[in-house]
C-alpha atoms as a PDB file:
ATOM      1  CA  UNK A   1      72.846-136.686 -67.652  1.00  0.00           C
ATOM      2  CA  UNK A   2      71.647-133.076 -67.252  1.00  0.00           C
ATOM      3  CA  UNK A   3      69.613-132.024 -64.953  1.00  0.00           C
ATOM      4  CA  UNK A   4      66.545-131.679 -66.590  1.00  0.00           C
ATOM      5  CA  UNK A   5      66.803-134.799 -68.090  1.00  0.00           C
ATOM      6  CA  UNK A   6      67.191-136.213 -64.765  1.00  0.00           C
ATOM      7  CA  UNK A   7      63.469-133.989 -64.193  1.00  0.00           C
ATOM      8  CA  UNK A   8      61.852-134.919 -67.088  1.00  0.00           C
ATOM      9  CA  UNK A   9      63.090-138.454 -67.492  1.00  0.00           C
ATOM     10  CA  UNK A  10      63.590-139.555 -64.181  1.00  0.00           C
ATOM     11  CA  UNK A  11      62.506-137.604 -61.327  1.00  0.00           C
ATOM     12  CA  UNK A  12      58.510-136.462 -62.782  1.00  0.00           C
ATOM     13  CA  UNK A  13      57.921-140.041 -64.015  1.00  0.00           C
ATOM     14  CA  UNK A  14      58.859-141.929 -60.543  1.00  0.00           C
ATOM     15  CA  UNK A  15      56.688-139.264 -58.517  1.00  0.00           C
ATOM     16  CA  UNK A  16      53.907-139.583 -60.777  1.00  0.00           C
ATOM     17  CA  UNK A  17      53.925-143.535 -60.296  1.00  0.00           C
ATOM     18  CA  UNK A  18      54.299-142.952 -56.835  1.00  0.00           C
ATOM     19  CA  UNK A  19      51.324-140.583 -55.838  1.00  0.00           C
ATOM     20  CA  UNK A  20      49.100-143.139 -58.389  1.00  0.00           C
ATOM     21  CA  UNK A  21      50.082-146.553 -56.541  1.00  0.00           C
ATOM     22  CA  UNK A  22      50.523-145.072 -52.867  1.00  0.00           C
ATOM     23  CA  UNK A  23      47.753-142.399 -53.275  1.00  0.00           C
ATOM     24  CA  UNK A  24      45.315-144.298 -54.775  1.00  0.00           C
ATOM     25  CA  UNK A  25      46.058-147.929 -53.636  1.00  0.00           C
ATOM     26  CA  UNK A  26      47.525-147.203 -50.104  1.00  0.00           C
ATOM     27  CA  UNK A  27      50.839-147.471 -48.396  1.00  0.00           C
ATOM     28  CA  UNK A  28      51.228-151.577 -49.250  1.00  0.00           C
ATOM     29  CA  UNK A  29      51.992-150.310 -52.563  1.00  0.00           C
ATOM     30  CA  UNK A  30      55.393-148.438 -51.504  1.00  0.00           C
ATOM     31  CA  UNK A  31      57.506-150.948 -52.393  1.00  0.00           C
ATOM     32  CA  UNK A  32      56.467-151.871 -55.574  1.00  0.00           C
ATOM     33  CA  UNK A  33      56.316-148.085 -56.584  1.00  0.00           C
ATOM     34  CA  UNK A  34      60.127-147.973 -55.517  1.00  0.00           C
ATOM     35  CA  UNK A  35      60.547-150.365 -58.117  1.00  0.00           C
ATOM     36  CA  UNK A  36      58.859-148.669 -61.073  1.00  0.00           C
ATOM     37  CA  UNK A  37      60.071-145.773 -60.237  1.00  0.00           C
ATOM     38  CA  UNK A  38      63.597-147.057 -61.064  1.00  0.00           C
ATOM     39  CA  UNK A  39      62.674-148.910 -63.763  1.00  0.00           C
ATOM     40  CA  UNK A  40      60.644-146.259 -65.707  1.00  0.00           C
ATOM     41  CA  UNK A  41      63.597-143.850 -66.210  1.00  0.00           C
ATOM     42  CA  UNK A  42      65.406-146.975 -68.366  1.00  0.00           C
ATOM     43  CA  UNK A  43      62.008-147.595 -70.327  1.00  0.00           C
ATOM     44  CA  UNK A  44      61.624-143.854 -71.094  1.00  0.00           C
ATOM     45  CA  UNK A  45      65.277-143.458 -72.319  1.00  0.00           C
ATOM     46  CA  UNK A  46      65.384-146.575 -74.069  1.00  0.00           C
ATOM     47  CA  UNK A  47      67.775-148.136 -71.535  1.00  0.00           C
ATOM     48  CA  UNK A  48      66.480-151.133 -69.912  1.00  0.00           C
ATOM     49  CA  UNK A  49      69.081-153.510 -69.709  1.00  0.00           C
ATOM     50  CA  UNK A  50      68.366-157.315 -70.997  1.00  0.00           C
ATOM     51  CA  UNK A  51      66.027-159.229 -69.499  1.00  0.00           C
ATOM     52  CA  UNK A  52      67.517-160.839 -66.160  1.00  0.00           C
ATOM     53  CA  UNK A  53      67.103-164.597 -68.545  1.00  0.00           C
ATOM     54  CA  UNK A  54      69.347-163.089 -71.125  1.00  0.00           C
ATOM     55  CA  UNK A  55      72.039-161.390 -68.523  1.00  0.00           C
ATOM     56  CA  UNK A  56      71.886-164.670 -66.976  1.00  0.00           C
ATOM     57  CA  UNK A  57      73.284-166.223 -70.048  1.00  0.00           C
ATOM     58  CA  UNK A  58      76.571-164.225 -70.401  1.00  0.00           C
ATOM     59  CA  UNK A  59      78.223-162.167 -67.722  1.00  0.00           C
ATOM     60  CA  UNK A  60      75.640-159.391 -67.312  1.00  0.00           C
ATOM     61  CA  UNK A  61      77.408-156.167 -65.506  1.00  0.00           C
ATOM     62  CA  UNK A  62      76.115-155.110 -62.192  1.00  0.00           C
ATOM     63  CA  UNK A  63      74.672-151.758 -63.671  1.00  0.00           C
ATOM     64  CA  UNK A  64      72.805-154.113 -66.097  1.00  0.00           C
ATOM     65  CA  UNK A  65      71.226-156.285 -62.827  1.00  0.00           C
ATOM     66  CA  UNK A  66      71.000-153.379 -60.516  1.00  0.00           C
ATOM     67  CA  UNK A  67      67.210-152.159 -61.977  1.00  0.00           C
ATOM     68  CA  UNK A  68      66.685-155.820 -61.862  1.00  0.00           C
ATOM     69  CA  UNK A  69      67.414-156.509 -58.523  1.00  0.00           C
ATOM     70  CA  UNK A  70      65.811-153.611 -56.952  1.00  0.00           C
ATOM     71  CA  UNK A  71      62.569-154.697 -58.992  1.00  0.00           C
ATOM     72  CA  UNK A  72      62.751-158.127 -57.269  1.00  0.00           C
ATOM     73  CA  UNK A  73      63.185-156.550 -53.930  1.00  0.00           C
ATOM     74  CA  UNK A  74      60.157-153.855 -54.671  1.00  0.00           C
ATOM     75  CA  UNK A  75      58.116-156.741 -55.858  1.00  0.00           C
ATOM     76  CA  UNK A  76      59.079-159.203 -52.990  1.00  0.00           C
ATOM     77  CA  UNK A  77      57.988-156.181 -50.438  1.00  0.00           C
ATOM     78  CA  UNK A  78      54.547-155.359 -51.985  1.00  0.00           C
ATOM     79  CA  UNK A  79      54.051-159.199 -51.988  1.00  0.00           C
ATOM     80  CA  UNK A  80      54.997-159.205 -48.310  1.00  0.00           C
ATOM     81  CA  UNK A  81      52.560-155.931 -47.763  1.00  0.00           C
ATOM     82  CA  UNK A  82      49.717-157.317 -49.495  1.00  0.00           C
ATOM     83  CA  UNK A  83      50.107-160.503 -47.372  1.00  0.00           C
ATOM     84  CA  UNK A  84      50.362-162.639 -50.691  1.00  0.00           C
ATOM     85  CA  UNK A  85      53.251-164.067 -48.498  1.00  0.00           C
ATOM     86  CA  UNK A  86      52.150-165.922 -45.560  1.00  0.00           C
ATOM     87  CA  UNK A  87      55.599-165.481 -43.612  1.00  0.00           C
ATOM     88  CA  UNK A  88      57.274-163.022 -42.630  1.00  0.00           C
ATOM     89  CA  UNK A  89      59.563-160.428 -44.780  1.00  0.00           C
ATOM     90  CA  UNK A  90      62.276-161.716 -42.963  1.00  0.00           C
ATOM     91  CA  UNK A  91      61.510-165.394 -44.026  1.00  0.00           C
ATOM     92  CA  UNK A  92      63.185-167.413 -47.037  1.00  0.00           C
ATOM     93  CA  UNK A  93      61.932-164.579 -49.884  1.00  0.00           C
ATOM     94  CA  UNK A  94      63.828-162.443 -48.238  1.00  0.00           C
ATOM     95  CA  UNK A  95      67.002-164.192 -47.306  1.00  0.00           C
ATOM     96  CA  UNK A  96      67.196-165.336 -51.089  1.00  0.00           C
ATOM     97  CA  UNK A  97      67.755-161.877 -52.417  1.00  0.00           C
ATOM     98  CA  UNK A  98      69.846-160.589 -50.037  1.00  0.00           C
ATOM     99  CA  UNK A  99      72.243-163.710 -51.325  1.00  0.00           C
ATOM    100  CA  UNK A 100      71.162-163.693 -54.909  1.00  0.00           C
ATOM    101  CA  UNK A 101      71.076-159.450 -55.099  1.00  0.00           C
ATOM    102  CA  UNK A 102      74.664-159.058 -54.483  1.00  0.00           C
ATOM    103  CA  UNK A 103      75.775-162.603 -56.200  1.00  0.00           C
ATOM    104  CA  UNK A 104      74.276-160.765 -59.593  1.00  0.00           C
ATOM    105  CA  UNK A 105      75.899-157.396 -59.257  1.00  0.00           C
ATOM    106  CA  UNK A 106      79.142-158.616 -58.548  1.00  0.00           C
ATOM    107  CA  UNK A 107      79.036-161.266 -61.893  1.00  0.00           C
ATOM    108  CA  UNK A 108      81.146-159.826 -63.780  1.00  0.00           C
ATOM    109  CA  UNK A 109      84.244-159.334 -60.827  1.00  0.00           C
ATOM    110  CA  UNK A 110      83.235-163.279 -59.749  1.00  0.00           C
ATOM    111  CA  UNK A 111      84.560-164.489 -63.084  1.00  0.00           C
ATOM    112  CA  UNK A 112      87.950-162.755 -62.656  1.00  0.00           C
ATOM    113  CA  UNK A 113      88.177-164.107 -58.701  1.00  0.00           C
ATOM    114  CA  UNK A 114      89.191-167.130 -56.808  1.00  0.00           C
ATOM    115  CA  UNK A 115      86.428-168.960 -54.640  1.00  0.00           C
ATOM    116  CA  UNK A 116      87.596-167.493 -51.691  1.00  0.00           C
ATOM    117  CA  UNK A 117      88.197-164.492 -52.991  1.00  0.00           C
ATOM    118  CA  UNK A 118      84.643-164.228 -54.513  1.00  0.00           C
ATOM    119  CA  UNK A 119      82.956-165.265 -51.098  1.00  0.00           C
ATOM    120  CA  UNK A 120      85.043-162.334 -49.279  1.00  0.00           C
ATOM    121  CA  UNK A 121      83.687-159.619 -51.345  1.00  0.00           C
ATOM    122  CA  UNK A 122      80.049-161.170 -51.828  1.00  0.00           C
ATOM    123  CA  UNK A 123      79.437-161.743 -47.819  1.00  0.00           C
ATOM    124  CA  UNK A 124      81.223-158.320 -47.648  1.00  0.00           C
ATOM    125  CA  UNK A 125      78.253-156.837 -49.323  1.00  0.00           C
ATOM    126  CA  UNK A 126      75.740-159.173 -48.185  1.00  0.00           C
ATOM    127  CA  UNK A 127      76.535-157.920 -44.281  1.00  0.00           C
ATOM    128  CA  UNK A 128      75.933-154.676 -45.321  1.00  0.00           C
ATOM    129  CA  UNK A 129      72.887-155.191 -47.360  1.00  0.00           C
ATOM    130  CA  UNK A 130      71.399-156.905 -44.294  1.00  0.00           C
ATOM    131  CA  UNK A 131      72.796-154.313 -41.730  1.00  0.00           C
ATOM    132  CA  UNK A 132      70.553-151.557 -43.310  1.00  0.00           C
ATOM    133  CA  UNK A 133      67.990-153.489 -43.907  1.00  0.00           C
ATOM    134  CA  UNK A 134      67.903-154.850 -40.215  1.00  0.00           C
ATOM    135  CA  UNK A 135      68.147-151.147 -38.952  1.00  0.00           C
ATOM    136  CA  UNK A 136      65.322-149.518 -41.262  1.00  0.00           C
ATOM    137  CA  UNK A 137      63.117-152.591 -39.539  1.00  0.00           C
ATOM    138  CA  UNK A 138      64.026-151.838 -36.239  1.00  0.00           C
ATOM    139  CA  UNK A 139      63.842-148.051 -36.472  1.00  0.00           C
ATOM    140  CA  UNK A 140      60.444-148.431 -38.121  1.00  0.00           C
ATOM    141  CA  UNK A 141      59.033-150.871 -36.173  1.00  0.00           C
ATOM    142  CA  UNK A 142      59.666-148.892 -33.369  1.00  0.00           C
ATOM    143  CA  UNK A 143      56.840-146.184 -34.713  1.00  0.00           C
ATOM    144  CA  UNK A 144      59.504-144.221 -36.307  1.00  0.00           C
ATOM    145  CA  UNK A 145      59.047-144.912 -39.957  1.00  0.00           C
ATOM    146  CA  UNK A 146      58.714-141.585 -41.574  1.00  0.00           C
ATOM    147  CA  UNK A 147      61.950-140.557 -39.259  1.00  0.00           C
ATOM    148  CA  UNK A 148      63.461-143.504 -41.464  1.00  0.00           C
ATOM    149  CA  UNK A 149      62.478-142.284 -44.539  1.00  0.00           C
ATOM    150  CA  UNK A 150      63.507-138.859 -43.658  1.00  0.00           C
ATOM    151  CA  UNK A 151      67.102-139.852 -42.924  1.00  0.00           C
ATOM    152  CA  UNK A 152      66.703-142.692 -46.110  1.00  0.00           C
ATOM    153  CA  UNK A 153      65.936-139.469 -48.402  1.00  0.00           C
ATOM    154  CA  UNK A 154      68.754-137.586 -47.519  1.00  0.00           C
ATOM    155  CA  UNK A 155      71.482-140.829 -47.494  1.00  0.00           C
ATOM    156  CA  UNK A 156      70.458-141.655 -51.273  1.00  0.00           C
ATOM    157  CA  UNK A 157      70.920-137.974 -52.426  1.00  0.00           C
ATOM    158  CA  UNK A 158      74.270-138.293 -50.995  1.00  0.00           C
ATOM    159  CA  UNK A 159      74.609-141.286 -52.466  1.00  0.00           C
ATOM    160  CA  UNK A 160      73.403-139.729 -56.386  1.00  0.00           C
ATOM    161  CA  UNK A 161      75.879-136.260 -54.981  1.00  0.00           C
ATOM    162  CA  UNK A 162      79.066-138.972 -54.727  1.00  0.00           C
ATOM    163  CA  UNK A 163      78.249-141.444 -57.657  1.00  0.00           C
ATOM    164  CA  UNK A 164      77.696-138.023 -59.726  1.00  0.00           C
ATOM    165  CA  UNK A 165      81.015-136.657 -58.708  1.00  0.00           C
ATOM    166  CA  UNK A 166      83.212-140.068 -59.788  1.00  0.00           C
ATOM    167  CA  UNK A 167      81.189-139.615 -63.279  1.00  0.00           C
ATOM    168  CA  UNK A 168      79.153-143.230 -61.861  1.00  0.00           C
ATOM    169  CA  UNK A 169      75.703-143.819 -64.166  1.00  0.00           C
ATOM    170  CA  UNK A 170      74.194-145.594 -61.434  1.00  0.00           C
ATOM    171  CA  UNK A 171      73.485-142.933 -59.194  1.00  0.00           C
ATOM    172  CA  UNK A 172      70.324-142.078 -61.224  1.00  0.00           C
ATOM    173  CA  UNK A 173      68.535-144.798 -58.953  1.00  0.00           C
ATOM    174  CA  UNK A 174      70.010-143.482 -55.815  1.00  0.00           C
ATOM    175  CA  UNK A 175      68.978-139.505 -56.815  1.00  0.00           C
ATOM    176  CA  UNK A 176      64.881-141.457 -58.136  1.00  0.00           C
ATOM    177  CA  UNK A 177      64.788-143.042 -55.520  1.00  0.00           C
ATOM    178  CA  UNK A 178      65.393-139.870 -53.055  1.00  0.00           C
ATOM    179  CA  UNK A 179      62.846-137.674 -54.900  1.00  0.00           C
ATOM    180  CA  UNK A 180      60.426-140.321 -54.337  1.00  0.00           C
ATOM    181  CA  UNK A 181      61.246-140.723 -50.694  1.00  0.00           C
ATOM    182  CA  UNK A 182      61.435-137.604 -49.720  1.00  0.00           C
ATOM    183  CA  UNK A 183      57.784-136.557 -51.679  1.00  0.00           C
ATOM    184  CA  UNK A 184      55.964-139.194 -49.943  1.00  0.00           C
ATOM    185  CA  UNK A 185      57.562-138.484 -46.601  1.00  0.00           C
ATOM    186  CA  UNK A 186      56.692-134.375 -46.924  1.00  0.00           C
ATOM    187  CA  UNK A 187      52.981-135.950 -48.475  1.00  0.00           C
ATOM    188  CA  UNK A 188      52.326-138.312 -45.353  1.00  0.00           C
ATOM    189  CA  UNK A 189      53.749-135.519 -42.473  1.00  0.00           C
ATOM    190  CA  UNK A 190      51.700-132.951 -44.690  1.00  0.00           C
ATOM    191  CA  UNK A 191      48.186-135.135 -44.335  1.00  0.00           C
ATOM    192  CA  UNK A 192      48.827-135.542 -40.451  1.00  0.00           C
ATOM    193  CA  UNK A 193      46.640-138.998 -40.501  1.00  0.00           C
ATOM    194  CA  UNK A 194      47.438-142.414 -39.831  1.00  0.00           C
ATOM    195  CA  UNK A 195      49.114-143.673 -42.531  1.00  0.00           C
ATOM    196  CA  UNK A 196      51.091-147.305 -41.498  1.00  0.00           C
ATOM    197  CA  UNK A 197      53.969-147.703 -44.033  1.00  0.00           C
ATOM    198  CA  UNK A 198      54.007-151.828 -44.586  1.00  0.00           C
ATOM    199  CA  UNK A 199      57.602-153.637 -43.980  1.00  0.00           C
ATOM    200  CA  UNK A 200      57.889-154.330 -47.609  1.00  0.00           C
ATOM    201  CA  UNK A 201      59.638-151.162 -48.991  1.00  0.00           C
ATOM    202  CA  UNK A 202      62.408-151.459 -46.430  1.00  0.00           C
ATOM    203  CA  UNK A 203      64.240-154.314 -48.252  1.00  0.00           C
ATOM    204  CA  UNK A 204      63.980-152.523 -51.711  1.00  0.00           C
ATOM    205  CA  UNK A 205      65.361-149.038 -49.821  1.00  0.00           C
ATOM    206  CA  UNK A 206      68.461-150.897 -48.684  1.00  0.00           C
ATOM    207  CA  UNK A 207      68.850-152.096 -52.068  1.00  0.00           C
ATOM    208  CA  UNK A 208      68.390-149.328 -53.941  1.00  0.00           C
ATOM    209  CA  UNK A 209      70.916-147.418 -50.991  1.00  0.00           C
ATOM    210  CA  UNK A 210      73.853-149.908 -51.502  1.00  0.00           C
ATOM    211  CA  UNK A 211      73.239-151.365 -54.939  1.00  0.00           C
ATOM    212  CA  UNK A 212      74.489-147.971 -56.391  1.00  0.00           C
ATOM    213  CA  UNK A 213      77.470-147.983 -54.514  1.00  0.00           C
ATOM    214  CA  UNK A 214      78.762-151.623 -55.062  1.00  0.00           C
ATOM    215  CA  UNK A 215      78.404-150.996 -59.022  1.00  0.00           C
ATOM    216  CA  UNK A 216      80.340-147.809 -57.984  1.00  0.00           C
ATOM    217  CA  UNK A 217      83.104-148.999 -56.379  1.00  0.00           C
ATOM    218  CA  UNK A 218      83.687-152.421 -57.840  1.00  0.00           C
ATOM    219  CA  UNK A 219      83.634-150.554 -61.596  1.00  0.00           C
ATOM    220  CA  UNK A 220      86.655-148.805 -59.826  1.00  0.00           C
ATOM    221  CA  UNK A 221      84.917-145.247 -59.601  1.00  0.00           C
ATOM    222  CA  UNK A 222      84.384-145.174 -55.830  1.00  0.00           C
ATOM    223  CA  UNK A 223      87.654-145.784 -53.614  1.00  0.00           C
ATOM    224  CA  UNK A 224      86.950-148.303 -50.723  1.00  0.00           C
ATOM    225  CA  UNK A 225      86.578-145.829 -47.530  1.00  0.00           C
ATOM    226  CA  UNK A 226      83.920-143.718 -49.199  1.00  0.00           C
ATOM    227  CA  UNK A 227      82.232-146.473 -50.226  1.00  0.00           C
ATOM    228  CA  UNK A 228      81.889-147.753 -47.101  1.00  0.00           C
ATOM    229  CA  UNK A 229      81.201-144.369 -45.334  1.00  0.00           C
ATOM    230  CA  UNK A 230      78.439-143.804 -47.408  1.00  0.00           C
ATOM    231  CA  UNK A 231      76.680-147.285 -47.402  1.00  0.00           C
ATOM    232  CA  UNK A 232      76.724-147.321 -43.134  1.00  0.00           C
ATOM    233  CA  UNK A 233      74.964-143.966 -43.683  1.00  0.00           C
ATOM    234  CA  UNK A 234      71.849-145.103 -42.607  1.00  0.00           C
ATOM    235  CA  UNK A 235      73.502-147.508 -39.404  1.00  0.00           C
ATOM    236  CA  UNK A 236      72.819-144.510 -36.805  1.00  0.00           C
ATOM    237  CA  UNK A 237      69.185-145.022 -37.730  1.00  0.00           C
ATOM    238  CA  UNK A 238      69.512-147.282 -34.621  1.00  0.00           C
ATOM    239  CA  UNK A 239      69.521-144.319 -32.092  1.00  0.00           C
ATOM    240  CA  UNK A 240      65.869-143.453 -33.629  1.00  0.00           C
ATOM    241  CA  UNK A 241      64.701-146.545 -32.386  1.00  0.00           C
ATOM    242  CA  UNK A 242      62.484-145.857 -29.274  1.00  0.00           C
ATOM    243  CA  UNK A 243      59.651-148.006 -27.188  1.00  0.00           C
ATOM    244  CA  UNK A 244      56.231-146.294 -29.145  1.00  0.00           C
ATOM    245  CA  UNK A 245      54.993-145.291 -25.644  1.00  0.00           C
ATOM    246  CA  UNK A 246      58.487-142.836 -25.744  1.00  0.00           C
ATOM    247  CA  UNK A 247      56.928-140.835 -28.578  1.00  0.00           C
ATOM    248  CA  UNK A 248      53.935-139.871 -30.679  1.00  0.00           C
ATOM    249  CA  UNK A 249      55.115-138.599 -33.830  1.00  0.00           C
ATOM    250  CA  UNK A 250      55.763-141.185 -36.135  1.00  0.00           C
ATOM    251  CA  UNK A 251      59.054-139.572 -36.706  1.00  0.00           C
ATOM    252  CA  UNK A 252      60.287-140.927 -33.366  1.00  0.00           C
ATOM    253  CA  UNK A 253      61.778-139.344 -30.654  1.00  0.00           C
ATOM    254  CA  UNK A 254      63.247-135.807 -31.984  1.00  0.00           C
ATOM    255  CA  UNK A 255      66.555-135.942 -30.278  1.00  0.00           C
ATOM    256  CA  UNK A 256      67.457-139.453 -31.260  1.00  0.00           C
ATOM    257  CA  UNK A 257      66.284-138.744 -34.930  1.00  0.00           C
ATOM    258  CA  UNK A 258      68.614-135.543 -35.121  1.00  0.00           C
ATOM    259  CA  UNK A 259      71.222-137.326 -33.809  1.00  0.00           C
ATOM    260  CA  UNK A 260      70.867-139.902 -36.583  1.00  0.00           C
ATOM    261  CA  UNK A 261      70.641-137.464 -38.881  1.00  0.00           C
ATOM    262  CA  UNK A 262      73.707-135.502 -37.839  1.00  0.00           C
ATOM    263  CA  UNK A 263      75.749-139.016 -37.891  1.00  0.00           C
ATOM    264  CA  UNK A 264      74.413-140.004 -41.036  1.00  0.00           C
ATOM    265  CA  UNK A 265      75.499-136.461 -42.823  1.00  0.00           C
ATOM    266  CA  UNK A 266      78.778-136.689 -40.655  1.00  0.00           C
ATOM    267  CA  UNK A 267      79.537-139.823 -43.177  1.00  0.00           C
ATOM    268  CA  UNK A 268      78.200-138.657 -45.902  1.00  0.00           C
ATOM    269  CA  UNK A 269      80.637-135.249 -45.410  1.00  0.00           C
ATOM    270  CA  UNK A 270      83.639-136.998 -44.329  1.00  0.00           C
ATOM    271  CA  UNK A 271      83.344-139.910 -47.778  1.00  0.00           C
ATOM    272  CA  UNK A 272      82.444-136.570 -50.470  1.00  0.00           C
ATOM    273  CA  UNK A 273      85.882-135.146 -48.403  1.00  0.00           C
ATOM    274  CA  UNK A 274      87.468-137.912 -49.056  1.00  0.00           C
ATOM    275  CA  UNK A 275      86.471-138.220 -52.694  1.00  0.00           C
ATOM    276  CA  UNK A 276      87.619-134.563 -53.211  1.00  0.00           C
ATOM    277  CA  UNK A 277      90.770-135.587 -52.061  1.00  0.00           C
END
């Protein structure tokens, strides 16, 4: 994809839906806008995979589930935020898709695996999922949720920069996805008022962060150890995590959210290295 086709097609379209649903309807709508935003590039260039009922009738590919699963994720968040859900994000909804998400990517390598081969890679992926996902909570929770988006921004571009390198299709999400992070961080520091992100969108970030690279590296584009260096990325969020009475910005602590940036691009430097090898 060229890169205006990536503006046009991708990048416009997700901010647009973005500004309307968080602009208009207020931060509870992040996560579900995380969602369109991936799934409007497919609609516009006539590439939306099968419906998840018809890819759950063959072997559907885990670039075919990945819009899919991120959609369940943004819709299970905005569900959350709009307290449609009377638990907690980190209740049964939750739990089921960070089984289920990387169960459906990795479909088509299950069918070629033994059992204990399959549950290797599958809770392989499902520790990671849950490790972001766990640190983006506590980072945030901690009053530093625009420092997590910040840092979230810049691991998915180097997420699209690596995919893009080993010629991978799915880092169109990861490079969306970024735009759309990084506008509504820039929009929210830019309005300087209190503007509480809800809990939802942090399950469909880590989704969106290491869906991408699974699909990359189990379609045998991306080698293990850059894989792996780019989808702990956003693990050093954990030094941004700070009592609220430790800070006011709502980017956390400065120091601790540099380092955590610094680590993060120390990752992201030493897998593109590694994948220029």
């Amino acid at each position: 994809m060229l890169w205006w086709q990536w503006l046009v097609y991708c990048s416009l379209p997700a901010l647009a839906v973005t500004l309307l649903l968080v602009g208009a309807f207020g931060p509870r709508w992040f996560a579900l806008a995380i969602a369109v935003a991936v799934l409007v590039p497919f609609a516009l260039l006539e590439a939306l995979p099968p419906w998840p009922w018809l890819l759950l009738q063959g072997t559907g590919s885990g670039e075919e589930w990945l819009p899919w699963v991120v959609a369940a994720a943004g819709l299970g968040g905005a569900l959350h935020d709009l307290r449609v859900w009377p638990a907690a994000l980190g209740g049964p909804p939750a739990v089921a898709l960070l089984l289920a998400g990387p169960w459906l990517l990795l479909g088509r390598q299950r069918s070629q695996w033994s059992a204990e081969a399959a549950t290797l890679h599958v809770g392989a992926v499902v520790g990671v999922l849950a490790l972001v996902w766990l640190v983006q909570r506590l980072a945030a929770r901690s009053g530093a949720a625009l420092g997590v988006l910040l840092t979230m921004a810049l691991c998915l571009g180097a997420d699209g920069a690596a995919l893009w390198l080993v010629g991978g299709q799915s880092g169109v999400a990861a490079t969306t996805t970024a735009a759309v992070v990084g506008a509504v961080t820039l929009a929210v520091a830019l309005w300087r008022r209190p503007f509480e992100l809800g809990e939802g969108g942090w399950l469909a970030l880590a989704v969106v962060h290491a869906g991408p690279l699974v699909v990359g590296h189990y379609q045998g584009l991306l080698p293990r150890w850059p894989a792996l260096l780019l989808a702990l990325m956003p693990v050093p969020l954990w030094c941004a995590a700070a009592p609220r009475a430790a800070h006011e910005s709502s980017f956390g602590p400065p120091v601790r959210l540099a380092a955590a940036i610094v680590a993060a691009g120390g990752l992201a430097a030493a897998a593109l290295m590694l994948l220029r090898r």
